[in-house]
C-alpha atoms as a PDB file:
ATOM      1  CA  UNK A   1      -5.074  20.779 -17.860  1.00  0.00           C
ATOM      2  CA  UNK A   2      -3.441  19.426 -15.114  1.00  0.00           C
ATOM      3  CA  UNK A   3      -1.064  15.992 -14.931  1.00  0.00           C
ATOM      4  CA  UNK A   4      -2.674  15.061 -11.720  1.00  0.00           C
ATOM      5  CA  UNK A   5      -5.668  12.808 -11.405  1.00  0.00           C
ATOM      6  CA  UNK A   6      -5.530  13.021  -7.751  1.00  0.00           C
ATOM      7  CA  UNK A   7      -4.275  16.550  -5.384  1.00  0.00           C
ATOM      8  CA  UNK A   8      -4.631  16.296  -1.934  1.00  0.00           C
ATOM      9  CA  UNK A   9      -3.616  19.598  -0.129  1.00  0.00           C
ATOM     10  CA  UNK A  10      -3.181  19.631   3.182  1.00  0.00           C
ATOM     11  CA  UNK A  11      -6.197  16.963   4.320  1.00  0.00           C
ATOM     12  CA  UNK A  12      -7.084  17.853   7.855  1.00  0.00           C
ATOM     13  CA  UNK A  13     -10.457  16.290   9.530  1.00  0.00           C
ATOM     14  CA  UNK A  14     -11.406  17.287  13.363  1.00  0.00           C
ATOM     15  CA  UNK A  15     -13.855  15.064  15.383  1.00  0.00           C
ATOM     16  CA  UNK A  16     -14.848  16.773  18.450  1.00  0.00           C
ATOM     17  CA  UNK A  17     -11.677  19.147  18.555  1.00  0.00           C
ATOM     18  CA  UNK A  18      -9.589  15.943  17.624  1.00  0.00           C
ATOM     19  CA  UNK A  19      -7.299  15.525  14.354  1.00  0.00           C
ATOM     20  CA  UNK A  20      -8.711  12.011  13.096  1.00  0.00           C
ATOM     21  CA  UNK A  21      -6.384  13.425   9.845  1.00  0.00           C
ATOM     22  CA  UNK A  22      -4.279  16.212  10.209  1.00  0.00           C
ATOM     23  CA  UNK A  23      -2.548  17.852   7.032  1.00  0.00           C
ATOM     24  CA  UNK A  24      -1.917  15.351   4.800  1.00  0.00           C
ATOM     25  CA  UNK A  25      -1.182  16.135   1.315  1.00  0.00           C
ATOM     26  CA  UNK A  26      -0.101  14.326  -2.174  1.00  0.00           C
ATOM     27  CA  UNK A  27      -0.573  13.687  -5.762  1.00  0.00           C
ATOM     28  CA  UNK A  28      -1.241  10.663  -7.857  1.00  0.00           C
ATOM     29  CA  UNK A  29      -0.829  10.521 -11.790  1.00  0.00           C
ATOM     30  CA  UNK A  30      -2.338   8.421 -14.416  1.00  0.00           C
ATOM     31  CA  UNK A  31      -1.273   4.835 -14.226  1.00  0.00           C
ATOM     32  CA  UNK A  32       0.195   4.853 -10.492  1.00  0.00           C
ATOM     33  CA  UNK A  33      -1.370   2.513  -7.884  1.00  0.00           C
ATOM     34  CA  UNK A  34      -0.741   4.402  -4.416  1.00  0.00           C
ATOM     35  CA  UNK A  35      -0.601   2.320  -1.416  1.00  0.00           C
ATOM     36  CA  UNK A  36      -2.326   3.950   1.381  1.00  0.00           C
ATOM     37  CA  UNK A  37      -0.682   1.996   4.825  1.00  0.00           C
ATOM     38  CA  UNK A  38      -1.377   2.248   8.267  1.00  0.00           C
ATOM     39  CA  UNK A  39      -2.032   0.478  11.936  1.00  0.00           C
ATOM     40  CA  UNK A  40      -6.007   0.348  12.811  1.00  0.00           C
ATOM     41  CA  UNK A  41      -7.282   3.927  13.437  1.00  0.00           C
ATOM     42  CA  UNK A  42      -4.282   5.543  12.147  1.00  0.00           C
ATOM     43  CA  UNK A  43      -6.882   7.525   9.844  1.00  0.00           C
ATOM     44  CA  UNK A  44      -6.820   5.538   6.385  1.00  0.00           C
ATOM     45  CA  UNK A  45     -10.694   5.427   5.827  1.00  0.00           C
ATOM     46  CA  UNK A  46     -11.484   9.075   6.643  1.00  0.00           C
ATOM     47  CA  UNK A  47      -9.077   9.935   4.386  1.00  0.00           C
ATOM     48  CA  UNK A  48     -10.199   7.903   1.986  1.00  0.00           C
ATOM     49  CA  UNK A  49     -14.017   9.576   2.427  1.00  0.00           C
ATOM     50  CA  UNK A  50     -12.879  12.894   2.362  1.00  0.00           C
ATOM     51  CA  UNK A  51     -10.809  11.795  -1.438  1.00  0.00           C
ATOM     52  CA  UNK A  52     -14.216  10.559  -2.322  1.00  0.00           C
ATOM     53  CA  UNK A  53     -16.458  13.862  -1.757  1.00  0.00           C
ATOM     54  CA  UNK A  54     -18.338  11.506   1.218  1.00  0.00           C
ATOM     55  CA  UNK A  55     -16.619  13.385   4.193  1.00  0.00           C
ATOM     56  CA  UNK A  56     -15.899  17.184   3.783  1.00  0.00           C
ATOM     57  CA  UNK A  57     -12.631  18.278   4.952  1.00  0.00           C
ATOM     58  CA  UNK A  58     -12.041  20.218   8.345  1.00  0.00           C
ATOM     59  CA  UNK A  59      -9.118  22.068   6.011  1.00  0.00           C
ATOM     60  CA  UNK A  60      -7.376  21.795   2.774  1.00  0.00           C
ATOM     61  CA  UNK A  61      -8.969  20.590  -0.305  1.00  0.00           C
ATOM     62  CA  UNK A  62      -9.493  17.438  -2.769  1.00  0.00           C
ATOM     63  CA  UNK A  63      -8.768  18.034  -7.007  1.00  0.00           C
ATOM     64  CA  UNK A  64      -9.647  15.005  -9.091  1.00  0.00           C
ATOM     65  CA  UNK A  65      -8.387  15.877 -12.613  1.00  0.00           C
ATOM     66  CA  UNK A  66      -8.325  19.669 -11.339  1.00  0.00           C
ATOM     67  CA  UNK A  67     -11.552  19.841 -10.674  1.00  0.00           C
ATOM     68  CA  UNK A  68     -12.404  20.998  -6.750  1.00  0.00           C
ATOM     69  CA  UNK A  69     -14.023  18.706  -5.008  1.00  0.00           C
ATOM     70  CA  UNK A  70     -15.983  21.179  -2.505  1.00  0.00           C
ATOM     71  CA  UNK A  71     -16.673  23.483  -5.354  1.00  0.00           C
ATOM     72  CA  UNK A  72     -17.790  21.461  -8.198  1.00  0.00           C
ATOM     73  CA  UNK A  73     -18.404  17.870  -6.304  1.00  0.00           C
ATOM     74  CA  UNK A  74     -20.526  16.494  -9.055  1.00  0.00           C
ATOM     75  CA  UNK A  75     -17.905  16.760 -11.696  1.00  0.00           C
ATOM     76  CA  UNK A  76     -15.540  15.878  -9.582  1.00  0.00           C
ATOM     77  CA  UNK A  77     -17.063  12.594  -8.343  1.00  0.00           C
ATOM     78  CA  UNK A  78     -18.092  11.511 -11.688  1.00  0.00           C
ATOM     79  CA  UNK A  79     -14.667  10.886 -12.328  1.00  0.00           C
ATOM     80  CA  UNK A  80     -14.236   8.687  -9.730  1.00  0.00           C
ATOM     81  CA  UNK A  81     -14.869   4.831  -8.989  1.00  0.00           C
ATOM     82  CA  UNK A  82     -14.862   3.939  -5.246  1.00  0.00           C
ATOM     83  CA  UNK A  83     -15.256   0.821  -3.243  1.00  0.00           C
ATOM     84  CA  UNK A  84     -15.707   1.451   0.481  1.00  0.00           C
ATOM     85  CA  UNK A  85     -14.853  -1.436   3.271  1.00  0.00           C
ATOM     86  CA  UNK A  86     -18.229  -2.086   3.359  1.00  0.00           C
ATOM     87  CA  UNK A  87     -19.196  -3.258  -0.088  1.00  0.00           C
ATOM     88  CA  UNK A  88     -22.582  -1.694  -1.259  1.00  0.00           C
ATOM     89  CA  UNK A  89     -23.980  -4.795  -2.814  1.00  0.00           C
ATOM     90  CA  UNK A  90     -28.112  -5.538  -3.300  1.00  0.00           C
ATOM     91  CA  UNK A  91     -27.493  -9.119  -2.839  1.00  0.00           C
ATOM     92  CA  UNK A  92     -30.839 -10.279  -4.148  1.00  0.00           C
ATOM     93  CA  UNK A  93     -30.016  -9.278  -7.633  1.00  0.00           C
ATOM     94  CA  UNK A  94     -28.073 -11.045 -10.209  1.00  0.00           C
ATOM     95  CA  UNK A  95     -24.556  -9.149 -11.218  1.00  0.00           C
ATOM     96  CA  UNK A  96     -25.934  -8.167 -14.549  1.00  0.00           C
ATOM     97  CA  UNK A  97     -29.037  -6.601 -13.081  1.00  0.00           C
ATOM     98  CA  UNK A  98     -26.663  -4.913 -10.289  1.00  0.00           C
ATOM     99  CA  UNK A  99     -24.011  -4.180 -12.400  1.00  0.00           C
ATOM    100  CA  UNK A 100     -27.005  -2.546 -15.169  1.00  0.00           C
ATOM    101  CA  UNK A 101     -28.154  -0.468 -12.195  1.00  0.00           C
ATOM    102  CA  UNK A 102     -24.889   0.696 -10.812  1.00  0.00           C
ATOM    103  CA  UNK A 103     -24.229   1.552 -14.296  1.00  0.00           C
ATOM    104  CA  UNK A 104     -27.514   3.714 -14.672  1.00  0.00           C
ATOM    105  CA  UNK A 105     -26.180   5.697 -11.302  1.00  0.00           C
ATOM    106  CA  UNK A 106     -22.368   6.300 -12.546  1.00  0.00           C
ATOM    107  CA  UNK A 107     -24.888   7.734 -15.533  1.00  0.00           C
ATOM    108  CA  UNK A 108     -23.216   6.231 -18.328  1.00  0.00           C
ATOM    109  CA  UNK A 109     -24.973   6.302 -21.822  1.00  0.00           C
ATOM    110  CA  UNK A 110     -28.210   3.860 -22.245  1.00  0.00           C
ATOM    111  CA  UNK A 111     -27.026   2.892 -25.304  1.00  0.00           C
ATOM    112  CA  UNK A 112     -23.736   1.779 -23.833  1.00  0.00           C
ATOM    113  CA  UNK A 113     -24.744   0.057 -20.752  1.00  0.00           C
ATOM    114  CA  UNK A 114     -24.833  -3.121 -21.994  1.00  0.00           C
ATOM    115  CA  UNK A 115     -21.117  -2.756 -23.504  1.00  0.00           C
ATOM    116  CA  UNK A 116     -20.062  -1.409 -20.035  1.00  0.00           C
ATOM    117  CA  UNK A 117     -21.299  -4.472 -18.200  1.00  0.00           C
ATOM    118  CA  UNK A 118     -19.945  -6.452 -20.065  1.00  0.00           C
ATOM    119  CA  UNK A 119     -16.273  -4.722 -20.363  1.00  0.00           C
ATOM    120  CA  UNK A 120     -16.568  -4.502 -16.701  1.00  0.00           C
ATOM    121  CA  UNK A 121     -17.522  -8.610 -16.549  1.00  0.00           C
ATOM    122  CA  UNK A 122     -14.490  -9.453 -18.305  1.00  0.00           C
ATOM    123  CA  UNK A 123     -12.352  -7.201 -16.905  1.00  0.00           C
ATOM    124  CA  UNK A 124     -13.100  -8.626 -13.379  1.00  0.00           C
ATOM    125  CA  UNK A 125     -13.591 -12.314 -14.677  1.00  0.00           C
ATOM    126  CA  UNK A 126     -17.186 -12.303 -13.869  1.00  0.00           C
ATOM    127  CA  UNK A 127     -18.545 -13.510 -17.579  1.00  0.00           C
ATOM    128  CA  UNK A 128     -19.441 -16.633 -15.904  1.00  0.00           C
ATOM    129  CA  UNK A 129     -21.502 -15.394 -13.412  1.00  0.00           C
ATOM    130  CA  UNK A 130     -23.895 -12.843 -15.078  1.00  0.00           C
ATOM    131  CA  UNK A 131     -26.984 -14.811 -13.707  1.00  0.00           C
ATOM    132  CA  UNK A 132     -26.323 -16.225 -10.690  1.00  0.00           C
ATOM    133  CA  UNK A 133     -27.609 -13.870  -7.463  1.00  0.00           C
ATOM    134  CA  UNK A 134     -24.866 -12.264  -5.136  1.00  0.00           C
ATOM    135  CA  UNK A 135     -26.117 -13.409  -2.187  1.00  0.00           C
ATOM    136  CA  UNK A 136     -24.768 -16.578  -3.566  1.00  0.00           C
ATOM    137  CA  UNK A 137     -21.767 -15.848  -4.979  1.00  0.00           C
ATOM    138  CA  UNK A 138     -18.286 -16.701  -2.812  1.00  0.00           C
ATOM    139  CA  UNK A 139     -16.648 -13.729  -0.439  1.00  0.00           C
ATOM    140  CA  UNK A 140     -14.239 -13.365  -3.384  1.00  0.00           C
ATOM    141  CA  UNK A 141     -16.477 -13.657  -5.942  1.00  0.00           C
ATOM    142  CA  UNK A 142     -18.353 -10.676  -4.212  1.00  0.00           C
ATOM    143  CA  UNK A 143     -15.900  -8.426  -3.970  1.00  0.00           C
ATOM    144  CA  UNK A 144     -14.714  -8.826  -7.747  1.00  0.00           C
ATOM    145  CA  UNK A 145     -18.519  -7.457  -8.271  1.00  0.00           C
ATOM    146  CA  UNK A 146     -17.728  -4.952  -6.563  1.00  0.00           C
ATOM    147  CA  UNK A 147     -14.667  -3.849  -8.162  1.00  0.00           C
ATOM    148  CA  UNK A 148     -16.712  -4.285 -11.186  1.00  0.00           C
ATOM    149  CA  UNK A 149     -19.341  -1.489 -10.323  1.00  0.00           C
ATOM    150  CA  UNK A 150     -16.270   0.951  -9.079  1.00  0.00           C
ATOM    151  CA  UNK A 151     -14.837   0.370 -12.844  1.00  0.00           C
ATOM    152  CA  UNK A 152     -18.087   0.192 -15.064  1.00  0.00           C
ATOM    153  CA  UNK A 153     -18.088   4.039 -16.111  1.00  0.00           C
ATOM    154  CA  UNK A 154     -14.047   4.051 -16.850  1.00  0.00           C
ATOM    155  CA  UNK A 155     -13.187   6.397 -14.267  1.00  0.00           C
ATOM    156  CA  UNK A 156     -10.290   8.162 -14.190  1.00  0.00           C
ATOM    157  CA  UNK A 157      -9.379   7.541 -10.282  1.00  0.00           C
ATOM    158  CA  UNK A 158     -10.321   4.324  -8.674  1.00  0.00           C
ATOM    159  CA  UNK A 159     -10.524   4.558  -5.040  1.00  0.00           C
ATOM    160  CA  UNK A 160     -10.267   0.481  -2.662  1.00  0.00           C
ATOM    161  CA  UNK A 161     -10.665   0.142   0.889  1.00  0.00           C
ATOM    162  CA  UNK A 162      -9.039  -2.624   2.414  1.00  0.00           C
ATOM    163  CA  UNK A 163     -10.166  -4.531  -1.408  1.00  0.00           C
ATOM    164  CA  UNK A 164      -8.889  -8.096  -0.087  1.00  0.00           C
ATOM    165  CA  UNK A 165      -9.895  -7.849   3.678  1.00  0.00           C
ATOM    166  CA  UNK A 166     -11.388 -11.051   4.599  1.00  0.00           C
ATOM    167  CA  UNK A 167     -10.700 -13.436   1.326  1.00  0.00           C
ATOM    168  CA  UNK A 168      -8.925 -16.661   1.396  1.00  0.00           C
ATOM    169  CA  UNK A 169      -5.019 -16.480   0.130  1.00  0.00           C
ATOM    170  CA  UNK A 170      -6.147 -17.555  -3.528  1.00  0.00           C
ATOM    171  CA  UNK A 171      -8.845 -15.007  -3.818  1.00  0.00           C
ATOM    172  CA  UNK A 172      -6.366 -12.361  -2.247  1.00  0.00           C
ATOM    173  CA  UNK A 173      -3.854 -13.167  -4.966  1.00  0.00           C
ATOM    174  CA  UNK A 174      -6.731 -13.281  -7.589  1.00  0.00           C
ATOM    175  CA  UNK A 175      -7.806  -9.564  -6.364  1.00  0.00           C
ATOM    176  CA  UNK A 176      -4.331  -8.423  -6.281  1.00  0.00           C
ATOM    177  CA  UNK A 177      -3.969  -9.657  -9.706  1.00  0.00           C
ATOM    178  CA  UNK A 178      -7.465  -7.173 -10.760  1.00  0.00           C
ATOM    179  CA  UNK A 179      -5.713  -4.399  -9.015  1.00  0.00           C
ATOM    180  CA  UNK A 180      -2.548  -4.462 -11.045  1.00  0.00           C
ATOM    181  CA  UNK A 181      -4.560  -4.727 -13.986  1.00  0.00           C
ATOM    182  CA  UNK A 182      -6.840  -1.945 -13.166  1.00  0.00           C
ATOM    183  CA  UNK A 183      -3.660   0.038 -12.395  1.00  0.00           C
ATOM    184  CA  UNK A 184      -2.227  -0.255 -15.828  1.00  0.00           C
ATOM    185  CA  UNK A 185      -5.492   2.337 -17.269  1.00  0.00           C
ATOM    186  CA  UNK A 186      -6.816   4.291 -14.405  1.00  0.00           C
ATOM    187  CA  UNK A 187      -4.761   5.798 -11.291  1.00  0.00           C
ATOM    188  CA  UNK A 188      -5.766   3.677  -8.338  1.00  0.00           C
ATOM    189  CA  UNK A 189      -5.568   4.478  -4.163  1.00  0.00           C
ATOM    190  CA  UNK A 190      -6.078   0.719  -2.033  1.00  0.00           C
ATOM    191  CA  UNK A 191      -6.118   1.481   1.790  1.00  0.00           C
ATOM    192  CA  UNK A 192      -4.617  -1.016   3.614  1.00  0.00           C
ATOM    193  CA  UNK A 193      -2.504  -2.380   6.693  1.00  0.00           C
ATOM    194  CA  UNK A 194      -1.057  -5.636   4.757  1.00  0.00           C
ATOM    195  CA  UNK A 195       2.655  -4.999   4.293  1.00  0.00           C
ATOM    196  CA  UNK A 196       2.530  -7.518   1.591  1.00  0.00           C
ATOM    197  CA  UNK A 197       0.098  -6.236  -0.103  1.00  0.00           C
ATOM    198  CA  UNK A 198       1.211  -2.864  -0.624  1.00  0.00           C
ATOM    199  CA  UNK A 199       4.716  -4.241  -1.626  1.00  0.00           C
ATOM    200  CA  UNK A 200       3.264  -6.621  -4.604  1.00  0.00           C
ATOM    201  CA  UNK A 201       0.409  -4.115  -5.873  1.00  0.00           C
ATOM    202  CA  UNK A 202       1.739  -0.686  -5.320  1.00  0.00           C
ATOM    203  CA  UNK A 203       3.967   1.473  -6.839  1.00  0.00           C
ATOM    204  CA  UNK A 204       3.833   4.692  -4.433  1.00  0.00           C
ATOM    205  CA  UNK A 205       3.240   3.919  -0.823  1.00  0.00           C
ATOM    206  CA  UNK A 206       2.054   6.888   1.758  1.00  0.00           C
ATOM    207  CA  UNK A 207       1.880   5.330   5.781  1.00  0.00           C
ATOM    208  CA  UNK A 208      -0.219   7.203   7.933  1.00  0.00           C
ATOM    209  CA  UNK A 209      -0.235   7.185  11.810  1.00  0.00           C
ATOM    210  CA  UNK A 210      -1.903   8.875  14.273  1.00  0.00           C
ATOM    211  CA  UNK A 211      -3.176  10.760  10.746  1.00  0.00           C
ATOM    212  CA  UNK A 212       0.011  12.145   9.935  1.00  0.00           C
ATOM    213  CA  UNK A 213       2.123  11.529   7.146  1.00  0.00           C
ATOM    214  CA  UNK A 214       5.288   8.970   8.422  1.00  0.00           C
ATOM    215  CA  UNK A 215       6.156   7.907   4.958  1.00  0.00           C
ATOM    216  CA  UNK A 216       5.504   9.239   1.485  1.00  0.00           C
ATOM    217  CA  UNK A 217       7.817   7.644  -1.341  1.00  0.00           C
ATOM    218  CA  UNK A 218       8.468   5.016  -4.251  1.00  0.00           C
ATOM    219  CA  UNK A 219       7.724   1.049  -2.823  1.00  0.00           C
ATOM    220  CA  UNK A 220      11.794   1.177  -4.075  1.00  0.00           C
ATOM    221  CA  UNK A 221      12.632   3.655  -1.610  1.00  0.00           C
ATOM    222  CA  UNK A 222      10.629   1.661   1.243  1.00  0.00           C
ATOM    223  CA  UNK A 223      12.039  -1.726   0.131  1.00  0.00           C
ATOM    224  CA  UNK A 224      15.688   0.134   0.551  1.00  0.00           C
ATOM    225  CA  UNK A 225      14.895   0.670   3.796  1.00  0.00           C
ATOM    226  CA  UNK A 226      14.860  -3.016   4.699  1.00  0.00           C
ATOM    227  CA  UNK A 227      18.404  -3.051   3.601  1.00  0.00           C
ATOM    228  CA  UNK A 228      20.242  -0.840   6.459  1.00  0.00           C
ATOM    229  CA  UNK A 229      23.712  -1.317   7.172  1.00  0.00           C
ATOM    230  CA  UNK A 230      23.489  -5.170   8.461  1.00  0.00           C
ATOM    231  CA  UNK A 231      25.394  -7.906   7.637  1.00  0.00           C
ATOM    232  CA  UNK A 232      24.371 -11.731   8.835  1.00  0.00           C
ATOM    233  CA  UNK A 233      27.822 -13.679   8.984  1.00  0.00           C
ATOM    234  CA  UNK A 234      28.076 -17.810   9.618  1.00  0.00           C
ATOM    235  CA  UNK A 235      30.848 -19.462  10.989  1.00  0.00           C
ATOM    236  CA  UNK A 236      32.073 -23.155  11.734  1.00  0.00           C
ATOM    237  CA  UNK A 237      34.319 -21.944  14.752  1.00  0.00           C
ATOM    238  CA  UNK A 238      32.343 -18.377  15.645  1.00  0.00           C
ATOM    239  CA  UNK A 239      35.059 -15.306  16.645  1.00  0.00           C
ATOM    240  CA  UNK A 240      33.770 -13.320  20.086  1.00  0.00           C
ATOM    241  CA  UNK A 241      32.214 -10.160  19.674  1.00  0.00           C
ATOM    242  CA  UNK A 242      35.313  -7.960  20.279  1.00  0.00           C
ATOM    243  CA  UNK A 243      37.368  -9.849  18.065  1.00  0.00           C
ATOM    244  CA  UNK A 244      34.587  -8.611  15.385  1.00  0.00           C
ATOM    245  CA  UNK A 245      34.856  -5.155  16.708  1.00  0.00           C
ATOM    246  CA  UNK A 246      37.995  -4.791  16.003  1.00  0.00           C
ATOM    247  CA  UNK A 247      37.470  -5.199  11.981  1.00  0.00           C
ATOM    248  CA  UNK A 248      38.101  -1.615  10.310  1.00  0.00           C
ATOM    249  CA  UNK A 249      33.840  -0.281   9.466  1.00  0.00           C
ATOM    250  CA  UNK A 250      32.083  -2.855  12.217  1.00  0.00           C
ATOM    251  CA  UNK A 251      30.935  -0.746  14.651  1.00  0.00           C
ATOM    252  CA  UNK A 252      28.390  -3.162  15.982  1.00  0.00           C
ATOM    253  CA  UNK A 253      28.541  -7.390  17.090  1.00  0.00           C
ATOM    254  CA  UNK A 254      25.851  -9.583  18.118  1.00  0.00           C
ATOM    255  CA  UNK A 255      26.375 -13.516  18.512  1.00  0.00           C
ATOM    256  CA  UNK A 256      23.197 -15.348  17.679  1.00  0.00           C
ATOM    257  CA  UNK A 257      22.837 -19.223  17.867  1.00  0.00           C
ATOM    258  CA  UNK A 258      24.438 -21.799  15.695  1.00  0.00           C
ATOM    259  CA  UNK A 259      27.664 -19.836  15.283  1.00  0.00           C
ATOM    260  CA  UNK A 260      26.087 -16.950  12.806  1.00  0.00           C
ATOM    261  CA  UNK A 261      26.712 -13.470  14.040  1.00  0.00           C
ATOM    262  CA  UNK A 262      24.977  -9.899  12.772  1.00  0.00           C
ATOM    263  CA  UNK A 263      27.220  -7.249  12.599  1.00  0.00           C
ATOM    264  CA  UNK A 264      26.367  -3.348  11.896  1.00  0.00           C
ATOM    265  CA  UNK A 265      28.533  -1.360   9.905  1.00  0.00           C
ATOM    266  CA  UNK A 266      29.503   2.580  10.000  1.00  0.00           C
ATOM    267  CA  UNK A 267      26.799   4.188   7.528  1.00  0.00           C
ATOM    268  CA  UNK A 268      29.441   5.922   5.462  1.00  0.00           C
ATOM    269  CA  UNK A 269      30.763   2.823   4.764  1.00  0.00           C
ATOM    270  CA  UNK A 270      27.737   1.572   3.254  1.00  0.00           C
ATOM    271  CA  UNK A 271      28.081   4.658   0.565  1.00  0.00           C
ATOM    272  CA  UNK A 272      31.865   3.044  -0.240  1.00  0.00           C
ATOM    273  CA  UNK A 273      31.989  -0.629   0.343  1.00  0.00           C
ATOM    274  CA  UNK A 274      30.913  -2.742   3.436  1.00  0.00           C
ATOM    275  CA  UNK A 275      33.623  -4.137   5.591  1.00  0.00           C
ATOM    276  CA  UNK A 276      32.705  -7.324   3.988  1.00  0.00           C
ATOM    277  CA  UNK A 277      36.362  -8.316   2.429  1.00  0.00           C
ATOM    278  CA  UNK A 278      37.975  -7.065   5.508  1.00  0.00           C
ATOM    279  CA  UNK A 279      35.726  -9.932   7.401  1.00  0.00           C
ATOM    280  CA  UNK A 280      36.480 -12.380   5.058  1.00  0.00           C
ATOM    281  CA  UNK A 281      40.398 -11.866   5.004  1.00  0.00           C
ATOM    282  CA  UNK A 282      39.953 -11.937   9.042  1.00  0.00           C
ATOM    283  CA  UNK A 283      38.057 -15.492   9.178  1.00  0.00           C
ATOM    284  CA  UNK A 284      40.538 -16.745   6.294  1.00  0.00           C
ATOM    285  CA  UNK A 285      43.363 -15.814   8.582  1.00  0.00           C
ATOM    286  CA  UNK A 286      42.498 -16.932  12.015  1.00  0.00           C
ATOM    287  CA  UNK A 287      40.560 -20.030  10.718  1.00  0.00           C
ATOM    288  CA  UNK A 288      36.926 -19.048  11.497  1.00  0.00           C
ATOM    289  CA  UNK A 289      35.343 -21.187   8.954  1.00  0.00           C
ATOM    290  CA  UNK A 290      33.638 -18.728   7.482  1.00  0.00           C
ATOM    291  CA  UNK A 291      30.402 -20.300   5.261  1.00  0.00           C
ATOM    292  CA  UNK A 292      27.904 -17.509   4.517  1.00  0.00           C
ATOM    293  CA  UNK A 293      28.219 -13.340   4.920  1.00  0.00           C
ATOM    294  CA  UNK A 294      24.858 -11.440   2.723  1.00  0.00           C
ATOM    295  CA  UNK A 295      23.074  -8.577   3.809  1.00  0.00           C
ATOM    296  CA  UNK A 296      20.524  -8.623   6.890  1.00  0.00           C
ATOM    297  CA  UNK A 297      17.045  -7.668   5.577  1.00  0.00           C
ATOM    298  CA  UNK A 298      14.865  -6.066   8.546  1.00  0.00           C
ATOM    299  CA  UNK A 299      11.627  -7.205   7.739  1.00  0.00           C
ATOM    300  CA  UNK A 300       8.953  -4.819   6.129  1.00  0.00           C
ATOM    301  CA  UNK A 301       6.585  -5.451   9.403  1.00  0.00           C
ATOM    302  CA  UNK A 302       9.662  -4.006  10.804  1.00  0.00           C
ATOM    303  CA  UNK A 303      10.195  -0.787   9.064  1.00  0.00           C
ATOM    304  CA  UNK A 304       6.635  -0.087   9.853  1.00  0.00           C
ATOM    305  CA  UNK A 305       7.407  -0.530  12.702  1.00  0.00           C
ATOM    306  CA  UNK A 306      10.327   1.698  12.829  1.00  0.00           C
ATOM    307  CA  UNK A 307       7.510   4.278  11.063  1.00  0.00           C
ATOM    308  CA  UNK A 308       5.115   4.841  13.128  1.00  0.00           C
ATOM    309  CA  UNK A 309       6.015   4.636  16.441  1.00  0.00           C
ATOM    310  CA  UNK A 310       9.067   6.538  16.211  1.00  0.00           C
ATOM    311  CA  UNK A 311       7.325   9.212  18.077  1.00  0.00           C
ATOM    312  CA  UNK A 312       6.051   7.156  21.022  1.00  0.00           C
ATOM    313  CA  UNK A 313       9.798   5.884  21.752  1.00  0.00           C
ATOM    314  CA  UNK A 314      11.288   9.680  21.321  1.00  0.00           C
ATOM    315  CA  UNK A 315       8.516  10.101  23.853  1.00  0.00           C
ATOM    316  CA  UNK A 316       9.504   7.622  26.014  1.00  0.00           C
ATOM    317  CA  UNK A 317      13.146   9.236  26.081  1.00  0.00           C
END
């Protein structure tokens, strides 16, 4: 049997002669939350119907646990949980009466319904709120139900889009919390465009644009991209830029306010040593007052950034 829970091959969807996706392909194992990230339009949601059997591919093809999606899409959806944008919640029932019914549909056991409901309850910290009607229920509140139903027949692949869109900062931090702990037993896939959000949840992070593949690696990888070869330097009595220059690895000066300068170094220097001690033997010696030198971070709005419109400024050349 295979290791995968999740093999995308080559994901392609046309809409009138348009690639809304075009070949996009991974895998996702057992205990691995993948961060799906991209702008607005960039193709995260029909991707995300296609994983789920609701959108059949142009080309290429969906496995969930090897089973094929297009050939055998009952099996294959069984062994998946899935919470679209749009949560699918009958709002004049109470969450043990929705969460019984959703139950009933993900066709787990009779005798084991109850036991599901209320695994799924606690799991989701719903215990509390068994009788009260959704319709009354808080935005958060709401969308933990819905994570609950996604959950309730212990699927193998668990399937969020945009899961915190529209909650308050505690009951983002309180979803992002569920999703960790969901990620622990099943493989989960959130779609997304919060940087943050893929960067405290996620393990694996894929960015889509334009729907192609920009990015497709560990968060580790992505945050070492925020690293680069940048160092932000303070001084009480600030060099000029060519004096900087002239420092054996800096190959690159900029003079910001407040006499702190950001200086780029030679990228085979950053696989030695940075030019760091050759900087601070320079300051010591000419009296630059040197008070703070650590690495320059670009931002991670930055890097996506950097991501996905690298083709529209290669363009522009």
């Amino acid at each position: 049997m295979t290791s995968f829970t999740v093999e995308a091959t080559e994901l392609t969807r046309l809409y009138g002669g348009r690639e809304a996706v075009s070949n996009v392909s991974f895998t996702l194992s057992k205990g691995q939350v993948l961060g799906f990230l991209g702008p607005n339009g960039a193709g995260k949601s029909t991707t995300m119907k296609m994983l789920t059997g609701n959108l059949a591919p142009s080309n290429g093809s969906v496995k969930i646990c090897g089973i094929d999606m297009m050939d055998n899409p009952k099996e294959a959806k069984a062994l998946i949980g899935y919470l679209p944008e749009m949560r699918p919640l009958y709002k004049e029932l109470t969450v043990d009466e929705y969460l019984t019914i959703a139950a009933r549909l993900h066709r787990v056991a009779s005798g084991n319904i109850r036991k599901a409901v209320e695994n799924a309850k606690e799991r989701c910290g719903l215990g509390h709120m068994s009788k009260r009607l959704i319709e009354n229920l808080s935005n958060g509140y709401q969308q933990r139900v819905g994570i609950a139903q996604a959950i309730i027949h212990s699927p193998m692949v668990v399937i969020l889009d945009e899961p915190t869109v529209g909650l308050d900062p505690i009951q983002i931090r309180d979803i992002r919390a569920l999703i960790r702990e969901v990620g622990s037993e099943h493989s989960v896939i959130i779609s997304t465009h919060i940087l943050p959000e893929v960067e405290m949840v996620c393990d694996h992070v894929q960015i889509i644009d334009k729907g192609k593949l920009v990015f497709n690696g560990g968060i580790d990888v992505l945050k070492k991209q925020r690293i680069g070869h940048k160092l932000l330097i303070g001084f009480r009595h600030a060099p000029s830029v060519d004096a900087m220059l002239k420092i054996a690895g800096v190959v690159e000066a900029e003079s910001l306010p407040n006499g702190m300068m950001r200086i780029r170094f030679a990228e085979d220097a950053a696989t030695t040593e940075t030019p760091a001690e050759a900087i601070v033997q320079a300051a010591v010696s000419n009296g630059w007052g040197l008070y703070q030198i650590a690495p320059d971070q670009t931002s991670l709005e930055d890097v996506f950034v950097q991501l996905t419109y690298q083709d529209a400024a290669l363009a522009a050349v």
